[in-house]
PDB file of N, CA and C in Angstrom:
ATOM      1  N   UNK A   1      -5.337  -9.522   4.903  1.00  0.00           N
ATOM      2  CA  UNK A   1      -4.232 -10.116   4.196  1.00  0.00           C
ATOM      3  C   UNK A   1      -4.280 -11.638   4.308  1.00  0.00           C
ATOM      4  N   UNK A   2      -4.795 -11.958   5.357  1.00  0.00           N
ATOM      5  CA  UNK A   2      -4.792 -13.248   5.552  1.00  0.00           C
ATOM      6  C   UNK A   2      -5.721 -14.023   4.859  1.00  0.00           C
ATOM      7  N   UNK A   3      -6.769 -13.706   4.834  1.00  0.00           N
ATOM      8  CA  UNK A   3      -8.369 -13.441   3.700  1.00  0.00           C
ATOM      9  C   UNK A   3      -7.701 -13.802   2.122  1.00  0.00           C
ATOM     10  N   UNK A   4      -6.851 -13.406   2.050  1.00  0.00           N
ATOM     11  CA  UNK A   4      -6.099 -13.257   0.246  1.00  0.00           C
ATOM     12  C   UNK A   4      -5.343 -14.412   0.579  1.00  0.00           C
ATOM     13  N   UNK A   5      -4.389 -14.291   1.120  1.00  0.00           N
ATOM     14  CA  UNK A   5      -3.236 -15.646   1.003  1.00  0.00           C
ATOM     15  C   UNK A   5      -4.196 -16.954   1.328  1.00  0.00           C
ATOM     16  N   UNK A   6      -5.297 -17.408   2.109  1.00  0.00           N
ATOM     17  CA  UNK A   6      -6.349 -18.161   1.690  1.00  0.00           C
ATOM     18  C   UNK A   6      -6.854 -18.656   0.410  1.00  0.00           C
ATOM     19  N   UNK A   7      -7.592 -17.430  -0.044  1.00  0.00           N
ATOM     20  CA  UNK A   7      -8.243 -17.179  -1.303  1.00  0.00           C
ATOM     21  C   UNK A   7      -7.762 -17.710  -2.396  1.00  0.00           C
ATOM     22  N   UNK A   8      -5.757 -17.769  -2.442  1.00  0.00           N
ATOM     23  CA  UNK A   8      -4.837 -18.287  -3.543  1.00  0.00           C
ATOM     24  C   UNK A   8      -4.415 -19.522  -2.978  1.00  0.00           C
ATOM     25  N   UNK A   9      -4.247 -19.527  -1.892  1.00  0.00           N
ATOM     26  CA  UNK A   9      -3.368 -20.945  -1.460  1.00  0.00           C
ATOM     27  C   UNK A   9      -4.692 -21.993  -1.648  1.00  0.00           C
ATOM     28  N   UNK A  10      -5.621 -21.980  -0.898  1.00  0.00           N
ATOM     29  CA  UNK A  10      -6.826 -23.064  -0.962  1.00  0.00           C
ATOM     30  C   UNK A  10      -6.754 -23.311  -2.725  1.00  0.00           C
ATOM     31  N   UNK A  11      -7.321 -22.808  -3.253  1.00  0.00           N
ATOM     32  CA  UNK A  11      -7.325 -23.710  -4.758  1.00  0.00           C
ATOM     33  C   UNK A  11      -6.543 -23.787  -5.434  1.00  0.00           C
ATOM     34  N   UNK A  12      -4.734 -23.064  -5.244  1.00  0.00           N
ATOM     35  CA  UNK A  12      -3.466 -23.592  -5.552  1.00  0.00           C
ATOM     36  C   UNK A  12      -3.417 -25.253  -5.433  1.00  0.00           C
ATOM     37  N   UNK A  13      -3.612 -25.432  -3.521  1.00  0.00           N
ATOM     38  CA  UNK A  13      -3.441 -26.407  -3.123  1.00  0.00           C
ATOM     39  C   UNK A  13      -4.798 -27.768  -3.925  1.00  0.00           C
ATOM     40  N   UNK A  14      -5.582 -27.365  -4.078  1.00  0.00           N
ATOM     41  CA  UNK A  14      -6.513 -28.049  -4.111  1.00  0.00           C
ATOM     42  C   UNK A  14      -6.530 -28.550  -5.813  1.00  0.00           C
ATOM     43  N   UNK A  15      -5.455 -27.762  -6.872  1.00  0.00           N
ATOM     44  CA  UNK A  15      -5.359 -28.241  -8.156  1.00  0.00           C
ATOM     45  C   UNK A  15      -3.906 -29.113  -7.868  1.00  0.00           C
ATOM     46  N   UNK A  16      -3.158 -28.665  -7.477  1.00  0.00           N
ATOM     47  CA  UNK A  16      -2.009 -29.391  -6.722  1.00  0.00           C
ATOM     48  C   UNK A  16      -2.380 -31.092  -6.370  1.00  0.00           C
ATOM     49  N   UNK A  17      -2.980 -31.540  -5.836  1.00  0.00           N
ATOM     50  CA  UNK A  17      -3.678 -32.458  -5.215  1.00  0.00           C
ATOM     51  C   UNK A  17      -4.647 -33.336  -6.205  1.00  0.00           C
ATOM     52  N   UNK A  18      -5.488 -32.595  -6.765  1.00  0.00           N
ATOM     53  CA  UNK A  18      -5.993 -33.247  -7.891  1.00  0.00           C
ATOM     54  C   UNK A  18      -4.899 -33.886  -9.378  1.00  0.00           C
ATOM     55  N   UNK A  19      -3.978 -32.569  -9.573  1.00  0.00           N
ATOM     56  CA  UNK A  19      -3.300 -32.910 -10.108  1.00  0.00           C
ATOM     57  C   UNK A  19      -2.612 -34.821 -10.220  1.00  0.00           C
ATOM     58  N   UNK A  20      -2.408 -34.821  -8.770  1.00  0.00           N
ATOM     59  CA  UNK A  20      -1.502 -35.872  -8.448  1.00  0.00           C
ATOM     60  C   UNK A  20      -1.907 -36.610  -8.280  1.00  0.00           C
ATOM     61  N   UNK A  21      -3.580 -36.899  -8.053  1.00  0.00           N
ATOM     62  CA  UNK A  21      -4.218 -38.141  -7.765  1.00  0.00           C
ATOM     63  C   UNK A  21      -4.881 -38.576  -9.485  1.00  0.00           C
ATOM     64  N   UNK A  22      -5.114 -37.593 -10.148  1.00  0.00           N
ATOM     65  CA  UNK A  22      -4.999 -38.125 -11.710  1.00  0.00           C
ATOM     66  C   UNK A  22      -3.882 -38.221 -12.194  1.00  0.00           C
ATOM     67  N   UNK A  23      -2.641 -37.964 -12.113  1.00  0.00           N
ATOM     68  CA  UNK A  23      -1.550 -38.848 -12.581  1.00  0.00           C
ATOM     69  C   UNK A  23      -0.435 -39.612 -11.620  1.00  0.00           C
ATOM     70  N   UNK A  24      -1.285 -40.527 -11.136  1.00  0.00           N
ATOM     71  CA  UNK A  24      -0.531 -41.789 -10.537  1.00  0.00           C
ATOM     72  C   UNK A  24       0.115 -42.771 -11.814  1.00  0.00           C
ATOM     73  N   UNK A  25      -0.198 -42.681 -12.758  1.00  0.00           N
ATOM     74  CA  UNK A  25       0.869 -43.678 -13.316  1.00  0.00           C
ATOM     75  C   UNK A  25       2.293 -43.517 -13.464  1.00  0.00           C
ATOM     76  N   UNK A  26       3.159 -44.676 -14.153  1.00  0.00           N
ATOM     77  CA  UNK A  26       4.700 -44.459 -13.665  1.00  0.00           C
ATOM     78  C   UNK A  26       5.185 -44.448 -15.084  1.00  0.00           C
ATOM     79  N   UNK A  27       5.878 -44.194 -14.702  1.00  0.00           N
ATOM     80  CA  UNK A  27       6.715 -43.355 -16.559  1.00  0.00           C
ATOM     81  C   UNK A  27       8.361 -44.057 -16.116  1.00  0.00           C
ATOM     82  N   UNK A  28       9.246 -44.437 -16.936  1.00  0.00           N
ATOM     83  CA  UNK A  28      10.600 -44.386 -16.951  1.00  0.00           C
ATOM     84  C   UNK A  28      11.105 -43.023 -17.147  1.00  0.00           C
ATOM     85  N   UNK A  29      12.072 -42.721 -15.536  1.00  0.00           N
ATOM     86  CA  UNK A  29      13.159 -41.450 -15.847  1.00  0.00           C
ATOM     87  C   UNK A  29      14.018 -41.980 -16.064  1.00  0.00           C
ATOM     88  N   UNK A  30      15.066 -41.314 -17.143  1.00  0.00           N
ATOM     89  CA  UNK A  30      16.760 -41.647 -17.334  1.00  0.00           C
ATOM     90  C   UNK A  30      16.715 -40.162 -17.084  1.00  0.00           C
ATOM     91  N   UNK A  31      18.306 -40.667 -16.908  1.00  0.00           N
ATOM     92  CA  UNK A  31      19.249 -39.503 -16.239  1.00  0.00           C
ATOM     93  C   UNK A  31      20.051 -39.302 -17.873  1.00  0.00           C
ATOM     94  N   UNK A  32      20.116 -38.592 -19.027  1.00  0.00           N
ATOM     95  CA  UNK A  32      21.038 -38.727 -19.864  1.00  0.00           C
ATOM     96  C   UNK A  32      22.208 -38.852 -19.798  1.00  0.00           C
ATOM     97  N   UNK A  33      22.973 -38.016 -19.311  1.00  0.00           N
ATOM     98  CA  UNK A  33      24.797 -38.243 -19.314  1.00  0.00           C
ATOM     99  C   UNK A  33      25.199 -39.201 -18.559  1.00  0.00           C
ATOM    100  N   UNK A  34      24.246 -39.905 -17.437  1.00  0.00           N
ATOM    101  CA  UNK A  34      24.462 -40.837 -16.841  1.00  0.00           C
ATOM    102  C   UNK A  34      23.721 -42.184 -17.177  1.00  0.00           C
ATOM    103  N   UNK A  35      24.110 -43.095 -16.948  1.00  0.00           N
ATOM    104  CA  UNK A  35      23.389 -44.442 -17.326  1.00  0.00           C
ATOM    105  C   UNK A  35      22.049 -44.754 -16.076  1.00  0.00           C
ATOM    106  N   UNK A  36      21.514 -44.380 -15.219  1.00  0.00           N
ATOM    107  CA  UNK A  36      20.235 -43.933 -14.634  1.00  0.00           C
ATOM    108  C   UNK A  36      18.759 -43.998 -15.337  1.00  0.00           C
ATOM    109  N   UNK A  37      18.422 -45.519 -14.287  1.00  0.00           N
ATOM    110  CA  UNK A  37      16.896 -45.247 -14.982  1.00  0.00           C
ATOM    111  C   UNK A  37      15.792 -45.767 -13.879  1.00  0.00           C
ATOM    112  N   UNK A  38      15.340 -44.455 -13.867  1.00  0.00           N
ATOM    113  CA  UNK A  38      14.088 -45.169 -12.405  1.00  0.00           C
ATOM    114  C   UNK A  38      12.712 -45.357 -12.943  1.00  0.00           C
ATOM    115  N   UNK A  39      11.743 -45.539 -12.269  1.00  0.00           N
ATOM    116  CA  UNK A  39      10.363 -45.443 -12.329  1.00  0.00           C
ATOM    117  C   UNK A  39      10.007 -44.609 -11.287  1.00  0.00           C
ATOM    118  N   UNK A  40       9.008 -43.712 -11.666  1.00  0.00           N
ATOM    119  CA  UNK A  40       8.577 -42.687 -10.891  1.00  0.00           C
ATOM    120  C   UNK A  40       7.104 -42.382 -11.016  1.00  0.00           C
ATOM    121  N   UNK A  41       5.876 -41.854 -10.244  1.00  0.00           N
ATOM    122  CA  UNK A  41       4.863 -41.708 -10.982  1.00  0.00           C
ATOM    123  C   UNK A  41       4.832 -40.277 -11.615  1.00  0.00           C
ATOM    124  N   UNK A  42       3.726 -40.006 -12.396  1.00  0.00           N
ATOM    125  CA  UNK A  42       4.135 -38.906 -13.363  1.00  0.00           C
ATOM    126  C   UNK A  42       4.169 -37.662 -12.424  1.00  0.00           C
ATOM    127  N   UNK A  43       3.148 -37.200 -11.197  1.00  0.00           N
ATOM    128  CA  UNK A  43       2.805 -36.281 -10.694  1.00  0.00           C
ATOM    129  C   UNK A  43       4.400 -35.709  -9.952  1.00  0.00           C
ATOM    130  N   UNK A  44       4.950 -36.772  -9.644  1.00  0.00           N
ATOM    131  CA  UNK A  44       6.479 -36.392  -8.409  1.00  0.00           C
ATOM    132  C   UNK A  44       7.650 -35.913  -9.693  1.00  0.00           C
ATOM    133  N   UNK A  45       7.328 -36.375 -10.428  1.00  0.00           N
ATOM    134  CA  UNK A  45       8.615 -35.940 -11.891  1.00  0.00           C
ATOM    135  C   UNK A  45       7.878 -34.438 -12.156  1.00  0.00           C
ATOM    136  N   UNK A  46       6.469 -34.385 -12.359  1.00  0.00           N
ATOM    137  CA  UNK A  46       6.415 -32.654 -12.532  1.00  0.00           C
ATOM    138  C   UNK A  46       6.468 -31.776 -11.212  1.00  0.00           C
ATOM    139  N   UNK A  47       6.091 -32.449  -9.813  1.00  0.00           N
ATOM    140  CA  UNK A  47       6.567 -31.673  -8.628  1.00  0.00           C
ATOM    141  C   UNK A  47       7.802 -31.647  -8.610  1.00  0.00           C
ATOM    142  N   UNK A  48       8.614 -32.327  -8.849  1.00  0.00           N
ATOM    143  CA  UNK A  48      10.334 -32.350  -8.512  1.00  0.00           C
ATOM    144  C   UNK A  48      10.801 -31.171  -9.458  1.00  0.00           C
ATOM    145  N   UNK A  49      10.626 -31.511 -10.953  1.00  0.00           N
ATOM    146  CA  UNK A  49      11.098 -30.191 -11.859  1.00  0.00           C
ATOM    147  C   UNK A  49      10.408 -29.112 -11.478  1.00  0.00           C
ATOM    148  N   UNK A  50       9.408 -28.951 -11.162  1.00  0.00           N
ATOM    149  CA  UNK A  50       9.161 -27.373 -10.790  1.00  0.00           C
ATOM    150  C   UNK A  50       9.349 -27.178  -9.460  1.00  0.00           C
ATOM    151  N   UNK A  51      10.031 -27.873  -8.335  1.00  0.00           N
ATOM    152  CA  UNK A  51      10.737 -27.575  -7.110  1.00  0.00           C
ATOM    153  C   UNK A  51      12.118 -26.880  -7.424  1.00  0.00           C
ATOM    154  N   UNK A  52      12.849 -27.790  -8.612  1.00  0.00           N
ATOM    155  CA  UNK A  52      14.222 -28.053  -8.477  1.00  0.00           C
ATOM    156  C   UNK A  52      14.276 -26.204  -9.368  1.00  0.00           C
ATOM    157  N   UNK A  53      13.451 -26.412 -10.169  1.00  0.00           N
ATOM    158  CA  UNK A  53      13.428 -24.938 -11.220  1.00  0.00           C
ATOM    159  C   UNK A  53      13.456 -23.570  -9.984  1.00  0.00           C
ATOM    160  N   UNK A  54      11.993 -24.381  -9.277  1.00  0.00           N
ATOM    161  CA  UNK A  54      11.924 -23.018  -7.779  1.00  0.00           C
ATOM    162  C   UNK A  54      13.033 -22.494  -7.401  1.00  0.00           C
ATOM    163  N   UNK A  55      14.030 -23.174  -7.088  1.00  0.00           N
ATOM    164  CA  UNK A  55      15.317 -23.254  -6.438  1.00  0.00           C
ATOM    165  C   UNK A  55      16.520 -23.087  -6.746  1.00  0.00           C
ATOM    166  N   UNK A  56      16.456 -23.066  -8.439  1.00  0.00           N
ATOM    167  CA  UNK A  56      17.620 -22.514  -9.064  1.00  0.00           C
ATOM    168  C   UNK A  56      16.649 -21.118  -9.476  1.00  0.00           C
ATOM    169  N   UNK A  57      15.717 -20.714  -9.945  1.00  0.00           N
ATOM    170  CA  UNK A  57      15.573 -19.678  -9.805  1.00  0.00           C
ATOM    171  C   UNK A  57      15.939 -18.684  -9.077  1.00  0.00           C
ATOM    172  N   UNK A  58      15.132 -18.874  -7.871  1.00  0.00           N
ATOM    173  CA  UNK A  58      16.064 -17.979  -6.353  1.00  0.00           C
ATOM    174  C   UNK A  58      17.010 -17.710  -6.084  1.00  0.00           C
ATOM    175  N   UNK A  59      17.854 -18.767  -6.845  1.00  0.00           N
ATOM    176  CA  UNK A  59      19.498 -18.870  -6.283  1.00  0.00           C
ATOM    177  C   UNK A  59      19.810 -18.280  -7.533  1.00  0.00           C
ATOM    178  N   UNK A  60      19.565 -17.754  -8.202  1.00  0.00           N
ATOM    179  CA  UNK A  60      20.020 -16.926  -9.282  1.00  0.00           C
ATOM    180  C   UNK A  60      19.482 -15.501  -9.081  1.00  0.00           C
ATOM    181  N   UNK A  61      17.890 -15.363  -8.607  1.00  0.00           N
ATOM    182  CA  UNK A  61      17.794 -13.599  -8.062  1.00  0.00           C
ATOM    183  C   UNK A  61      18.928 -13.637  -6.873  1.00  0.00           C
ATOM    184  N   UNK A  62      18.905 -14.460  -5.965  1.00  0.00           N
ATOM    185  CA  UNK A  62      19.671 -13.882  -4.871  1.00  0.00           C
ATOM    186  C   UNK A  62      21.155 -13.698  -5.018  1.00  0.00           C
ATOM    187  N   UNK A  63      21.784 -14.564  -6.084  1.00  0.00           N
ATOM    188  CA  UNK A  63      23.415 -14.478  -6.293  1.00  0.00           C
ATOM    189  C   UNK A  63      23.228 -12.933  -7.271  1.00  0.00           C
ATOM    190  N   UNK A  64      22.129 -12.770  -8.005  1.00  0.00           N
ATOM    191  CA  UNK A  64      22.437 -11.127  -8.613  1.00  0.00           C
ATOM    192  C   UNK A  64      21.982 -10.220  -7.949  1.00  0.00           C
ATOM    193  N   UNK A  65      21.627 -10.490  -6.800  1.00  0.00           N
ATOM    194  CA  UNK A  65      21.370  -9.587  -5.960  1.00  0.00           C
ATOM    195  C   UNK A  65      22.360  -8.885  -4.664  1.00  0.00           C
ATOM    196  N   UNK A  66      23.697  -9.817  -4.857  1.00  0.00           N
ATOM    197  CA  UNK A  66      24.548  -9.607  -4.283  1.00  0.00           C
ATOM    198  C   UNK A  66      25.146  -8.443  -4.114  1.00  0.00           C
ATOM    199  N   UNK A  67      25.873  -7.642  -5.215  1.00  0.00           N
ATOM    200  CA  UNK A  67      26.399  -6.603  -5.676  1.00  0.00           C
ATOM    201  C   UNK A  67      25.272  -5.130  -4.495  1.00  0.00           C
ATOM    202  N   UNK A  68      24.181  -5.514  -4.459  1.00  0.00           N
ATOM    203  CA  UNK A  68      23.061  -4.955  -4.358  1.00  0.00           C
ATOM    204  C   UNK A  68      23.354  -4.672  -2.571  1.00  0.00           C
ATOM    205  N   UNK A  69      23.566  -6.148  -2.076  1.00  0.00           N
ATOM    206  CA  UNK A  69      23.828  -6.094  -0.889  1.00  0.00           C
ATOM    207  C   UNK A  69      24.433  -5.972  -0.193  1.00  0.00           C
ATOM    208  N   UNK A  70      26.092  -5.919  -1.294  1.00  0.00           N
ATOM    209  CA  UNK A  70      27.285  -5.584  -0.663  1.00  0.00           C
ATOM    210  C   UNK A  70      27.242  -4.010  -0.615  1.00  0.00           C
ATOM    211  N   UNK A  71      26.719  -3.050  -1.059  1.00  0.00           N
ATOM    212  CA  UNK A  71      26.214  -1.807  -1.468  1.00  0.00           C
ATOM    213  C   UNK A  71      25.922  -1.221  -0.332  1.00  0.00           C
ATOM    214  N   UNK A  72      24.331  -1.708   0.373  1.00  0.00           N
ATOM    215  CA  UNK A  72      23.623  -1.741   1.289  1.00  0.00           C
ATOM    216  C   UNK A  72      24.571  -1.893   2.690  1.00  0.00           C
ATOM    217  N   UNK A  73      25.058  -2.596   2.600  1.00  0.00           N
ATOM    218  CA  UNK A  73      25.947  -3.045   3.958  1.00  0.00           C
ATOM    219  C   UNK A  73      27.137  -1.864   4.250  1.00  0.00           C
ATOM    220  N   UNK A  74      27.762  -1.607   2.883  1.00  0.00           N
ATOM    221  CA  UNK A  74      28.900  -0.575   2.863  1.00  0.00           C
ATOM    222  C   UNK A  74      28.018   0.745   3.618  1.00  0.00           C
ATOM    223  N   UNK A  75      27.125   0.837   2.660  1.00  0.00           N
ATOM    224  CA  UNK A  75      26.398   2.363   2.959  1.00  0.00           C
ATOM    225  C   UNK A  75      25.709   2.392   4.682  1.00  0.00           C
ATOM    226  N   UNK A  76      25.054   1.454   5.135  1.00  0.00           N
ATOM    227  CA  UNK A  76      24.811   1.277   6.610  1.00  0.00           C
ATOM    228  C   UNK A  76      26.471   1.565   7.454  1.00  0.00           C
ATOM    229  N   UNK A  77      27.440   1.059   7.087  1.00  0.00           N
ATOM    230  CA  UNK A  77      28.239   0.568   7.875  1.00  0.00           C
ATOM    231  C   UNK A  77      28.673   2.145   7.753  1.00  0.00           C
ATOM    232  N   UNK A  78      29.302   2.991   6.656  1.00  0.00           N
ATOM    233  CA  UNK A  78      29.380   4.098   6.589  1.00  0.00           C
ATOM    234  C   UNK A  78      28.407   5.491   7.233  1.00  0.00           C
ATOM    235  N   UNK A  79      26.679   4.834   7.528  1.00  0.00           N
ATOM    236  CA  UNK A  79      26.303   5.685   7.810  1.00  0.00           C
ATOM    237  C   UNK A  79      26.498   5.485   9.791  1.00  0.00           C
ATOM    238  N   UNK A  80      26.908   4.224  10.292  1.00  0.00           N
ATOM    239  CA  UNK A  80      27.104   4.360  11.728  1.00  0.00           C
ATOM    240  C   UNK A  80      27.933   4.842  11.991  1.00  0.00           C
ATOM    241  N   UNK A  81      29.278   4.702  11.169  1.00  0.00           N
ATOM    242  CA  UNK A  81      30.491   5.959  11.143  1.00  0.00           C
ATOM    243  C   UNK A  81      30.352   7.275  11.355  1.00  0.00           C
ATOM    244  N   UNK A  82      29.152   7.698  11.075  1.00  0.00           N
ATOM    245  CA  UNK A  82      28.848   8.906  11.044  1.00  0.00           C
ATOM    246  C   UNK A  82      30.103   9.755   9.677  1.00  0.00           C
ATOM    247  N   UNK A  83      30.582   8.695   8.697  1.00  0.00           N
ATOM    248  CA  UNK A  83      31.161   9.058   7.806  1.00  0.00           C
ATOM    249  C   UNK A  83      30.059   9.069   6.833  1.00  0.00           C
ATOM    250  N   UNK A  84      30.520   9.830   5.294  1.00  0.00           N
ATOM    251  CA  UNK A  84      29.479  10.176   4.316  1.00  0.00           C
ATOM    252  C   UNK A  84      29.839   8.575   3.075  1.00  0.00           C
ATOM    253  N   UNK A  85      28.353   8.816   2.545  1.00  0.00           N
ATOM    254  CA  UNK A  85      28.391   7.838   1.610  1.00  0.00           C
ATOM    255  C   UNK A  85      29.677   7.727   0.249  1.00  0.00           C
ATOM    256  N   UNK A  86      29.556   6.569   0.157  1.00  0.00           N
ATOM    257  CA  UNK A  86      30.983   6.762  -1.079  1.00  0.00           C
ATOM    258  C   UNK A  86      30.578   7.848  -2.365  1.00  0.00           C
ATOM    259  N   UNK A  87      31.871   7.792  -2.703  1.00  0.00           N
ATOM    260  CA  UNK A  87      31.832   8.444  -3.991  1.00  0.00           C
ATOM    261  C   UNK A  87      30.548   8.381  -4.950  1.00  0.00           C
ATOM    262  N   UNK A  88      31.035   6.964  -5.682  1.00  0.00           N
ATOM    263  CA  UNK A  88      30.129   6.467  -6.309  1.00  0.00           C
ATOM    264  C   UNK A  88      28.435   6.509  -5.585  1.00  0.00           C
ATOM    265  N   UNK A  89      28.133   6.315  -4.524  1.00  0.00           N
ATOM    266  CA  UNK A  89      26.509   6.754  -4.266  1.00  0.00           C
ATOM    267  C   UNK A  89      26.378   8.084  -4.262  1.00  0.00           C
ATOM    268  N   UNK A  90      27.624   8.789  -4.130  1.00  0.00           N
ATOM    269  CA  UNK A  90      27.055  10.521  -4.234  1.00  0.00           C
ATOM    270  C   UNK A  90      27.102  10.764  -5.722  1.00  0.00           C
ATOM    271  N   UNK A  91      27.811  10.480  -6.458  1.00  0.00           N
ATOM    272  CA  UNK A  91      27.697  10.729  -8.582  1.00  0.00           C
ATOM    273  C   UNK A  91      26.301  10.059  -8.258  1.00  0.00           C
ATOM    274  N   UNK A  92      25.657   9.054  -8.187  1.00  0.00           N
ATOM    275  CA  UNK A  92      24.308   8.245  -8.460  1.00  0.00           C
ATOM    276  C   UNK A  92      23.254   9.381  -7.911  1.00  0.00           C
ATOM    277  N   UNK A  93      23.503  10.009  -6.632  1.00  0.00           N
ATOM    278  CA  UNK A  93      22.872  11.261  -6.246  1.00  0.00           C
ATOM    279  C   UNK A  93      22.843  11.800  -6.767  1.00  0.00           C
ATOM    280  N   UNK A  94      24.272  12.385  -7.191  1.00  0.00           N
ATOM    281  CA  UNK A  94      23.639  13.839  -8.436  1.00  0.00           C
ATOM    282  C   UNK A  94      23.408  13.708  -9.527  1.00  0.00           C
ATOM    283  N   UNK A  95      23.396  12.711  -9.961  1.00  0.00           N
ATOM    284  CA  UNK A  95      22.558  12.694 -11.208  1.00  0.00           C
ATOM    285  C   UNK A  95      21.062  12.258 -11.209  1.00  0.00           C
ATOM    286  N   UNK A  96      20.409  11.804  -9.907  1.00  0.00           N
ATOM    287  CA  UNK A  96      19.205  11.911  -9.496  1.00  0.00           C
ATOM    288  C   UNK A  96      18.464  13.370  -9.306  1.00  0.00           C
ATOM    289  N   UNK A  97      19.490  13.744  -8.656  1.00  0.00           N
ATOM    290  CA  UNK A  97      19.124  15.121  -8.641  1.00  0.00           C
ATOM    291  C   UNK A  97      19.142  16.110  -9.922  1.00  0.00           C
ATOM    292  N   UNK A  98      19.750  15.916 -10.895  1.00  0.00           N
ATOM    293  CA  UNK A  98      20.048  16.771 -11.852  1.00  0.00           C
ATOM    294  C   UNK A  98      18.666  16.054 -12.655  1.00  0.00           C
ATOM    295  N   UNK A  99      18.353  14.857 -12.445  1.00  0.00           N
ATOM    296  CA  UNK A  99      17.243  14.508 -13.315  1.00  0.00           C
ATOM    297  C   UNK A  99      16.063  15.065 -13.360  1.00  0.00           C
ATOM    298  N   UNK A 100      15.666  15.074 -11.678  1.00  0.00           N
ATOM    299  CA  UNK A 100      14.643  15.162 -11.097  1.00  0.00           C
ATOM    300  C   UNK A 100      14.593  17.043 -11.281  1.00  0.00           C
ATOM    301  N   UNK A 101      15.449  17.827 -11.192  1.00  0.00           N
ATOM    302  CA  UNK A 101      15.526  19.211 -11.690  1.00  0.00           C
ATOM    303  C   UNK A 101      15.082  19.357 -12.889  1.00  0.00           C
ATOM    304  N   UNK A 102      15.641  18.993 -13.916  1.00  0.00           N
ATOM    305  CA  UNK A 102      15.020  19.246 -15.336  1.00  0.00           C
ATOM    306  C   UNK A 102      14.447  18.780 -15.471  1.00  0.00           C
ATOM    307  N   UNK A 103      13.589  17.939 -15.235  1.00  0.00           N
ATOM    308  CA  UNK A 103      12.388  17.361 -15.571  1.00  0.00           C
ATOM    309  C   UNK A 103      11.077  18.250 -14.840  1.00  0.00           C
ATOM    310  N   UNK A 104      11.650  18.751 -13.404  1.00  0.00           N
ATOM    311  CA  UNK A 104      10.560  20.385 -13.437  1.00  0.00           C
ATOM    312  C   UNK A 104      10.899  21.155 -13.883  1.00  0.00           C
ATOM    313  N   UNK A 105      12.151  21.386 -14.875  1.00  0.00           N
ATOM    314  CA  UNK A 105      12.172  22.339 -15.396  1.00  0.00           C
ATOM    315  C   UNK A 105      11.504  22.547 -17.103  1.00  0.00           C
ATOM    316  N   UNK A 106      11.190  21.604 -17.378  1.00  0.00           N
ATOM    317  CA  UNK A 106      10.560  21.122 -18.726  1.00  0.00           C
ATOM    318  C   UNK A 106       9.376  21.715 -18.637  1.00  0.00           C
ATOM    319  N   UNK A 107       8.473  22.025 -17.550  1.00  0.00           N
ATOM    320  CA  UNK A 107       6.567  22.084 -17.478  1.00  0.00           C
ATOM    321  C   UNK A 107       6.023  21.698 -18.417  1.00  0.00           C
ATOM    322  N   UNK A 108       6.083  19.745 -18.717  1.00  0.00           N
ATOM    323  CA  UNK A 108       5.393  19.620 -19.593  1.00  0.00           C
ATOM    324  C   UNK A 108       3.757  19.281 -18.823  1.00  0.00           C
TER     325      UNK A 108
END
């Protein structure tokens, strides 16, 4: 495994790097809604937007992933109770189960 995460990271890193040493020149950023205007070189304006993108990405799987985890937590916390899962995960059961039945019952 370690062999692989090598294999991708070494010439990730190594276009990464080239990248940035062929575009050292400086470009004007404005900020639109704001009156903001820097100089930057070109390579840190495309590392920054695809950091800042990284990062609202994530924070958008992980905020819809919530629902997911409040779920998870109920159902643990219920199963140390030695109480049974809610309602709603037992309907999600049986209709797993009713799926998974007729579908051997089909012999296609």
């Amino acid at each position: 495994m370690k062999k692989i995460r090598w294999l991708i990271s070494l010439p990730v890193a190594l276009i990464l790097v080239v990248f940035a040493i062929n575009n050292r020149n400086f470009v004007d950023v404005s900020l639109w809604p704001f009156d903001l205007v820097g100089r930057a070189p070109v390579f840190l304006v495309v590392f920054l937007g695809l950091l800042i993108g990284f990062f609202v990405g994530a924070f958008i799987v992980w905020s819809s992933r919530s629902s997911k985890r409040r779920l998870n937590k109920e159902g643990r916390k219920h199963l140390s109770n030695g109480k049974s899962l809610s309602t709603r995960s037992n309907k999600t059961l049986d209709k797993k189960k009713e799926i998974v039945t007729t579908s051997h019952d089909l012999h296609i």
